[in-house]
Protein backbone atom coordinates (compact mmCIF):
# COMPACT_ATOMS: atom_id res chain seq x y z
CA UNK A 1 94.90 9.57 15.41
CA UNK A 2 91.81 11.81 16.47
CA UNK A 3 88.76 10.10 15.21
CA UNK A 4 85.95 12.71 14.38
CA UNK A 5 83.42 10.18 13.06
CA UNK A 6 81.07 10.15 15.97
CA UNK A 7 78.44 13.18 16.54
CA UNK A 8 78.75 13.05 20.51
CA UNK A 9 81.49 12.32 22.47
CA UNK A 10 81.90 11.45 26.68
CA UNK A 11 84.42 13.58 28.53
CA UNK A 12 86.26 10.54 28.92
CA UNK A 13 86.40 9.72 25.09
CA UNK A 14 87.43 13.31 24.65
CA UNK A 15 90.32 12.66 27.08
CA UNK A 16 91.02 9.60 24.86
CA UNK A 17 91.18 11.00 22.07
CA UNK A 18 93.46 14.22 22.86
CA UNK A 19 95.86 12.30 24.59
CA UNK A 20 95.02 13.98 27.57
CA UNK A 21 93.68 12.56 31.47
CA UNK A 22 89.99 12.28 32.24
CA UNK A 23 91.00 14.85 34.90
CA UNK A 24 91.90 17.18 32.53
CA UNK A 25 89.46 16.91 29.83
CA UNK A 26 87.03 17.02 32.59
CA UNK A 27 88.55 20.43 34.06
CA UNK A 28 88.44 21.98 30.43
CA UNK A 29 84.59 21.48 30.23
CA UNK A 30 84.21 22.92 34.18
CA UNK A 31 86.49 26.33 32.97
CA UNK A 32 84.47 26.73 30.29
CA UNK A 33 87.67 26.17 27.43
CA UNK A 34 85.75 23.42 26.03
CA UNK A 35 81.97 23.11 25.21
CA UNK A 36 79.50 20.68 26.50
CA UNK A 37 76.08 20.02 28.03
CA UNK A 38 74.82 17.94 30.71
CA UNK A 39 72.98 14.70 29.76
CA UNK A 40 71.79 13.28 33.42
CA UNK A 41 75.31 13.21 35.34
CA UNK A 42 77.44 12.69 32.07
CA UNK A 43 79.13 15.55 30.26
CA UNK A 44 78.64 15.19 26.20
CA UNK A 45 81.20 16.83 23.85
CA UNK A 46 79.70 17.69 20.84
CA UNK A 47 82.02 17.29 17.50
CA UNK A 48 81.73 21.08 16.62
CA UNK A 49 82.35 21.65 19.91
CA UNK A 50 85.87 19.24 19.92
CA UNK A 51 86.74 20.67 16.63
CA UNK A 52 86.63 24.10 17.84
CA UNK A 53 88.42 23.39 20.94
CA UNK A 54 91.20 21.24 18.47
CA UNK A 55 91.57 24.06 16.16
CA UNK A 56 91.49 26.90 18.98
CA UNK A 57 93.84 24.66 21.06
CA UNK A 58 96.54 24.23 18.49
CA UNK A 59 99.45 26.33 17.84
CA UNK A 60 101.98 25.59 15.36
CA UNK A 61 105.38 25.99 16.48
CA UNK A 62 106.22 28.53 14.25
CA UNK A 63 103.68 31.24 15.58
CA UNK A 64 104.54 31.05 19.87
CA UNK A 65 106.02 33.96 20.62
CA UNK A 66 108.64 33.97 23.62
């Protein structure tokens, strides 16, 4: 269950909560496919942000096209 309570979220807690490696979370902010800024050496995730990326992200089944 993706909790969207918090305002700010780590690229780990991202990862977390997508289901997905820190490795990959982390490589998502680097490309670009998911916002963030830089806070000192730590990468924040903002919840617009994750909710964009979530919504952008997501493709229902029905819609892929071969």
């Amino acid at each position: 269950m993706i909790d969207l309570s918090q305002d700010v979220y780590t690229i780990r807690e991202v990862a977390q909560t997508v289901g997905v490696t820190y490795q990959t979370a982390n490589k998502w902010a680097k490309n670009g496919r998911l916002g963030h800024y830089q806070c000192g050496r730590t990468r924040k995730v903002s919840r617009a942000d994750l909710q964009g990326f979530l919504a952008q992200a997501y493709k229902p089944a029905d819609t892929l096209t071969p």
